[in-house]
C-alpha atoms as a PDB file:
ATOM      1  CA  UNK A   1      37.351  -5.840  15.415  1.00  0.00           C
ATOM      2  CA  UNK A   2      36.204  -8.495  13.289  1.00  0.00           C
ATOM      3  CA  UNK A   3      34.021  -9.741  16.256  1.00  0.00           C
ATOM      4  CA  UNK A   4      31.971  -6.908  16.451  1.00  0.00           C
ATOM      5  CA  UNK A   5      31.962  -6.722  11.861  1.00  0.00           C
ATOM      6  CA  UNK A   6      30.760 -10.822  12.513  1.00  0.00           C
ATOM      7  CA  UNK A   7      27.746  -9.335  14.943  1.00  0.00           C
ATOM      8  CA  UNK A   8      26.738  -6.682  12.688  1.00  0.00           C
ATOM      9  CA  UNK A   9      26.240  -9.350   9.655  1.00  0.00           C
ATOM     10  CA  UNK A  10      24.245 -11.602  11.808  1.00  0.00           C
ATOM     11  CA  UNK A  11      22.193  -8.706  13.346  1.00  0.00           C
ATOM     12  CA  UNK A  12      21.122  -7.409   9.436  1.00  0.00           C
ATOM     13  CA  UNK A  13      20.560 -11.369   8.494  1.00  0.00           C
ATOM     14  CA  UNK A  14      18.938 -11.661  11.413  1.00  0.00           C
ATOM     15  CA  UNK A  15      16.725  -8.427  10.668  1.00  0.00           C
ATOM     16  CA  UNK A  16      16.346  -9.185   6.949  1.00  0.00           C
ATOM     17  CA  UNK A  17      14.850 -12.555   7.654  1.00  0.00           C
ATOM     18  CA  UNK A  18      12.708 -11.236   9.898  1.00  0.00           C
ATOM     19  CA  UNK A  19      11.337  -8.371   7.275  1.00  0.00           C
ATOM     20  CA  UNK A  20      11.080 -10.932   4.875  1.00  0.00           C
ATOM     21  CA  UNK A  21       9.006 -13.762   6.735  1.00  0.00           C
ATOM     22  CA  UNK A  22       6.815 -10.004   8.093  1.00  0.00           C
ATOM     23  CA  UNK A  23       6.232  -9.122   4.416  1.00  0.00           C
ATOM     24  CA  UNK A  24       4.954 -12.154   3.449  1.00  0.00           C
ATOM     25  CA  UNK A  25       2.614 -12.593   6.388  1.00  0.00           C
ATOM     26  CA  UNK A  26       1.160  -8.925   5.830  1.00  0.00           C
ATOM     27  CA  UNK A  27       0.402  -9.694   2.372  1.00  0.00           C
ATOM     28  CA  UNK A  28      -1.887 -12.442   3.828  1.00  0.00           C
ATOM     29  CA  UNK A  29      -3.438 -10.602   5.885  1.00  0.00           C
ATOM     30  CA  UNK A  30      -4.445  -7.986   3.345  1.00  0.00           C
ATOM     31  CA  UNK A  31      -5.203 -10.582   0.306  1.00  0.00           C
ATOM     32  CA  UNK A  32      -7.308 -13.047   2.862  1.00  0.00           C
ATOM     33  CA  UNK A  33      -8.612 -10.675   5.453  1.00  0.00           C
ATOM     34  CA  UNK A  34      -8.305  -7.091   4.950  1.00  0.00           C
ATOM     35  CA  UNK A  35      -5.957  -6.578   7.536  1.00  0.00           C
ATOM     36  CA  UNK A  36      -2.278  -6.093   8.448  1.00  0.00           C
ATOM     37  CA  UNK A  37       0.182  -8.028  10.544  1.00  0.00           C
ATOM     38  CA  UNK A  38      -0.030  -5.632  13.386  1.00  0.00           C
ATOM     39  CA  UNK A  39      -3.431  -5.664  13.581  1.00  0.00           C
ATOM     40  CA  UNK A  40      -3.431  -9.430  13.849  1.00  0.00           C
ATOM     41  CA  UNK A  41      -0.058  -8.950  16.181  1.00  0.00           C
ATOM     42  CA  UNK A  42      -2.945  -7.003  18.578  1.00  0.00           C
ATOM     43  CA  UNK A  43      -5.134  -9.657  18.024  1.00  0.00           C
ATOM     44  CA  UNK A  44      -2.708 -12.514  18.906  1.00  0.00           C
ATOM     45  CA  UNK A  45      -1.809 -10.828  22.400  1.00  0.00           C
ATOM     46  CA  UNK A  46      -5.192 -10.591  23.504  1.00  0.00           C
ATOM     47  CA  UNK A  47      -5.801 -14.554  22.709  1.00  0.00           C
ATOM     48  CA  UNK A  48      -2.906 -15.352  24.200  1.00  0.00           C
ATOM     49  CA  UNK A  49      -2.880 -12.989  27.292  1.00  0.00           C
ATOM     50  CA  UNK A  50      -6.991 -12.461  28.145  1.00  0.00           C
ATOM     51  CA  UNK A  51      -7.932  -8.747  28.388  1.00  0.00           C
ATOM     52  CA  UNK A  52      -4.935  -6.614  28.853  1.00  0.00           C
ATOM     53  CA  UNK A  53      -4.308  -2.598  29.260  1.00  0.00           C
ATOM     54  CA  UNK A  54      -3.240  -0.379  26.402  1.00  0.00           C
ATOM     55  CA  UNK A  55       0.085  -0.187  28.292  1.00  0.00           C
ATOM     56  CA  UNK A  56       0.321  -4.220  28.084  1.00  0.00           C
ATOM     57  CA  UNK A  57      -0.497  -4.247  24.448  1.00  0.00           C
ATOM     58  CA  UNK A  58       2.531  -1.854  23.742  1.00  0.00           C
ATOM     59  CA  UNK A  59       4.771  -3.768  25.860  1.00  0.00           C
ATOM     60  CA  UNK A  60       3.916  -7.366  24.470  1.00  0.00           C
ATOM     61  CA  UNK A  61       4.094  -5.855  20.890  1.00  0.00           C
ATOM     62  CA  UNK A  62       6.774  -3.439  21.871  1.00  0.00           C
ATOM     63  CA  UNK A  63       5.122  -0.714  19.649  1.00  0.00           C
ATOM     64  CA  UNK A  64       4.349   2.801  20.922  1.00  0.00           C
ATOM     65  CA  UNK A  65       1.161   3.788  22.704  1.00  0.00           C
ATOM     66  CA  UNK A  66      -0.127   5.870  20.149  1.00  0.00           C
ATOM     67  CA  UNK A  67      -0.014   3.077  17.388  1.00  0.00           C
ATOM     68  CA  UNK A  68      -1.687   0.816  19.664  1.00  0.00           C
ATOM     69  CA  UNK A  69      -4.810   3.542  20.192  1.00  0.00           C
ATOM     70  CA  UNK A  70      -5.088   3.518  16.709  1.00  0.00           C
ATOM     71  CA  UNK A  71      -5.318   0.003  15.850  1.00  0.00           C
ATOM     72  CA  UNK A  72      -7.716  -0.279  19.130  1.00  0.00           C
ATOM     73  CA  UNK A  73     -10.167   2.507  17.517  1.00  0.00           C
ATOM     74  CA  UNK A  74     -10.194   0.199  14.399  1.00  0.00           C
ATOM     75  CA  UNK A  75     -10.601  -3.218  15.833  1.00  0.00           C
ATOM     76  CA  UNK A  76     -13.216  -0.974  18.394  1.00  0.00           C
ATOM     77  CA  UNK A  77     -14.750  -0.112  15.054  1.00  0.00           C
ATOM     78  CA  UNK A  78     -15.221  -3.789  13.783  1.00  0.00           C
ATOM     79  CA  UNK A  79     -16.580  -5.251  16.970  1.00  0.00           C
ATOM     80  CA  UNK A  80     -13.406  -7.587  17.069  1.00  0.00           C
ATOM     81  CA  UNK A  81     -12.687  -6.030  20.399  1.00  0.00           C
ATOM     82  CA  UNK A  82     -14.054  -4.308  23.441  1.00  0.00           C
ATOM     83  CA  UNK A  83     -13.354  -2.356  26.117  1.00  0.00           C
ATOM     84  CA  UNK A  84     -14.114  -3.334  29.747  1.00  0.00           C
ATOM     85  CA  UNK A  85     -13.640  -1.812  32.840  1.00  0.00           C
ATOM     86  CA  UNK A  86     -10.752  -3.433  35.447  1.00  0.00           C
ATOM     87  CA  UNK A  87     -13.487  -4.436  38.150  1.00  0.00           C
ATOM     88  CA  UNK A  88     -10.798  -3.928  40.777  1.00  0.00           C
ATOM     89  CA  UNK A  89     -10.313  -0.455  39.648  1.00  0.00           C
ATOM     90  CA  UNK A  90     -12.359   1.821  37.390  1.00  0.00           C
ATOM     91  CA  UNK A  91      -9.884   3.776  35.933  1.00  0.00           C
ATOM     92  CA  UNK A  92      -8.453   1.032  34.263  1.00  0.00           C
ATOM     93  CA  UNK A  93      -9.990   0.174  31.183  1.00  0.00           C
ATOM     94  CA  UNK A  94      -8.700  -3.429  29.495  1.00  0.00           C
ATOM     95  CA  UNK A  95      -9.733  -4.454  26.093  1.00  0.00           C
ATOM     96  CA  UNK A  96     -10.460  -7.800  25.353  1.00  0.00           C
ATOM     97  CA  UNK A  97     -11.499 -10.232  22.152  1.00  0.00           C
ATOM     98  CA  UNK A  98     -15.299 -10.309  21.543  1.00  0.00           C
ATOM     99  CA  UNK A  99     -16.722 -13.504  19.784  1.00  0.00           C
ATOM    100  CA  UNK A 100     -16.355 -12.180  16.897  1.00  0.00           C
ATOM    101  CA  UNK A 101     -12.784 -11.337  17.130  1.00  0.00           C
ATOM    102  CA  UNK A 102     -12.325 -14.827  18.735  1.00  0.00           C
ATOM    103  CA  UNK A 103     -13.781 -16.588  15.805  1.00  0.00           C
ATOM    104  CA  UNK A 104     -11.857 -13.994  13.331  1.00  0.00           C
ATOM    105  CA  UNK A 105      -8.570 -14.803  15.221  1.00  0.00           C
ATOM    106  CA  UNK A 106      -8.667 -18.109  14.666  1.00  0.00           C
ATOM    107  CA  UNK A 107      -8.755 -18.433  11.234  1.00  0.00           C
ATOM    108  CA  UNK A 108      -6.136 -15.333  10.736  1.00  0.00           C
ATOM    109  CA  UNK A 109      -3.953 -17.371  12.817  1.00  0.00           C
ATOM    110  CA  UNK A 110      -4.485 -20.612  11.351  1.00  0.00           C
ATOM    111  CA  UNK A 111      -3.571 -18.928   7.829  1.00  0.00           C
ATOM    112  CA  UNK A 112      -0.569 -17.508   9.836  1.00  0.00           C
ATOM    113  CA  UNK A 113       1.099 -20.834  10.706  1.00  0.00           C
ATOM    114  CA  UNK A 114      -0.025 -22.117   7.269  1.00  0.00           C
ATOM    115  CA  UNK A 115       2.242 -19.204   5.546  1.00  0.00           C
ATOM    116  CA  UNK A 116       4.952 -19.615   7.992  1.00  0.00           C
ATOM    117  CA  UNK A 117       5.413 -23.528   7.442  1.00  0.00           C
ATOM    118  CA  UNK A 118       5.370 -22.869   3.759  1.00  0.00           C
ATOM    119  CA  UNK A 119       8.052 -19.712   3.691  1.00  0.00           C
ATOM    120  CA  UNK A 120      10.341 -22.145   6.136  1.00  0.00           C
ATOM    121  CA  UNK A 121       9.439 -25.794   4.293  1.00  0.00           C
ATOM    122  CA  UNK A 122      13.139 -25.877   3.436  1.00  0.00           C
ATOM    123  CA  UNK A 123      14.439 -26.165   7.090  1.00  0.00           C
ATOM    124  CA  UNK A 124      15.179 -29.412   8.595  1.00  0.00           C
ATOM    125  CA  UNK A 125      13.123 -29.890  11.749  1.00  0.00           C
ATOM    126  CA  UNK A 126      16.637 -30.673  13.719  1.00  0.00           C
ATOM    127  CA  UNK A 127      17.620 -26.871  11.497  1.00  0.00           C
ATOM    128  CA  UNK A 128      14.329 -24.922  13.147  1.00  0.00           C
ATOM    129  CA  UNK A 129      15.279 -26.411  16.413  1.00  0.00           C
ATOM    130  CA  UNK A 130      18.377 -25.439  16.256  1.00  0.00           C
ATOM    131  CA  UNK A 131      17.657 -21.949  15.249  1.00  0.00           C
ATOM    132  CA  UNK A 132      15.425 -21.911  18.059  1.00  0.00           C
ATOM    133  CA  UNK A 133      17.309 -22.599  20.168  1.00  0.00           C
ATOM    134  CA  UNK A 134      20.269 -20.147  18.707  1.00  0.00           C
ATOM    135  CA  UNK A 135      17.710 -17.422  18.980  1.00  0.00           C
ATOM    136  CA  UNK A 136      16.342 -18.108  22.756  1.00  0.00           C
ATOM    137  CA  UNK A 137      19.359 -17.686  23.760  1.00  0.00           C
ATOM    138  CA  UNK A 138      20.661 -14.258  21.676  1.00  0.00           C
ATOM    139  CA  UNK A 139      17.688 -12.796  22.918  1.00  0.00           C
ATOM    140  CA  UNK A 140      18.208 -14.020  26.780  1.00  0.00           C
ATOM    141  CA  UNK A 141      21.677 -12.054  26.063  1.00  0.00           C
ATOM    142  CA  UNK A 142      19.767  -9.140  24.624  1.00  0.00           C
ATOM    143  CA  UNK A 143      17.753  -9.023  27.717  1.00  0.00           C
ATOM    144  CA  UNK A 144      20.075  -9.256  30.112  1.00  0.00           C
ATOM    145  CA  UNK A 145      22.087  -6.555  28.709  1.00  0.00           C
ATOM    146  CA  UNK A 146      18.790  -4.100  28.146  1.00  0.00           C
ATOM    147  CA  UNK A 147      17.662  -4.633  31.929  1.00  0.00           C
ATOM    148  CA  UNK A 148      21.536  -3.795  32.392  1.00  0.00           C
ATOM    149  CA  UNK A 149      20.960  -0.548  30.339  1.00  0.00           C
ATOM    150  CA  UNK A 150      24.192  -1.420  28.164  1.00  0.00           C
ATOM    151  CA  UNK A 151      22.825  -1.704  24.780  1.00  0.00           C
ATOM    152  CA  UNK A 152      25.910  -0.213  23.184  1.00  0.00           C
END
C-alpha cells in the first residue's frame, strides 16, 4: 500500500499549493480591485471563451450553477457583463464581457500574472516546465479515469 500512501501525499501537496497560490491571488483581488478570485475566474472564461451559457460558465469553472447566478447578478450589477440573447435560439441567454468588463479584465489579469510570477520566482524555468508538464499529464490521467466513471 505504500503506492496509494505516496498518491495521497502528492494529492494534499498538490491541493495545498494550489490553496496557497488561490489565497494569495484573492487577496489581490480584494486589496487592488474589490473583488475575489472567482469573480475574476468568471471574468477570465468569458475573455477567453466569447459569450458563453450559465451552463458553460459552471463547466469551465467547474463550480455549481447556483454560485455562478450569483456572481452573474453581481458582475450584471457592475455593468462588467451582459446578457444577450443566442440569436439562433431565444431561449438561450449567453452573457458576455461589456467594455467595461473588457478594460477591467485586463488589468485584473495583468496583476494576476504579476502575483503569480512573484509567488513562483523561485522555480527554475526548466522546474515550471517540468511541473507543467508533470501536471498535463496527471490531469490527462484524471480525465480519462472520470469519463471512465472510476474515480475511486
Amino acid at each position: 500500500m505504500p503506492q496509494a500512501s505516496e498518491s495521497v501525499r502528492l494529492s494534499l501537496r498538490l491541493l495545498s499549493t494550489g490553496r496557497l497560490i488561490e489565497r494569495e491571488v484573492d487577496a489581490l483581488m480584494r486589496a487592488r480591485f474589490n473583488s475575489t478570485i472567482a469573480r475574476f475566474d468568471f471574468l477570465a472564461a468569458l475573455d477567453r471563451h466569447g459569450a458563453l451559457t450559465l451552463g458553460e460558465v459552471s463547466q469551465y469553472l467547474l463550480v455549481s450553477n447556483g454560485n455562478i447566478t450569483q456572481l452573474r447578478t453581481r458582475l450584471s450589477e457592475e455593468a462588467l457583463i451582459e446578457t444577450e440573447q443566442d440569436p439562433d435560439d431565444r431561449r438561450i441567454q449567453r452573457v458576455r464581457l461589456t467594455r467595461q468588463g473588457e478594460s477591467v479584465f485586463k488589468q485584473m489579469a495583468k496583476a494576476h500574472a504579476a502575483c503569480v510570477d512573484a509567488l513562483l520566482r523561485d522555480l527554475s524555468q526548466a522546474d515550471k516546465n517540468a511541473l507543467s508538464r508533470l501536471l498535463d499529464a496527471a490531469r490527462a490521467s484524471l480525465r480519462r479515469k472520470v469519463t471512465k466513471g472510476a474515480t475511486a
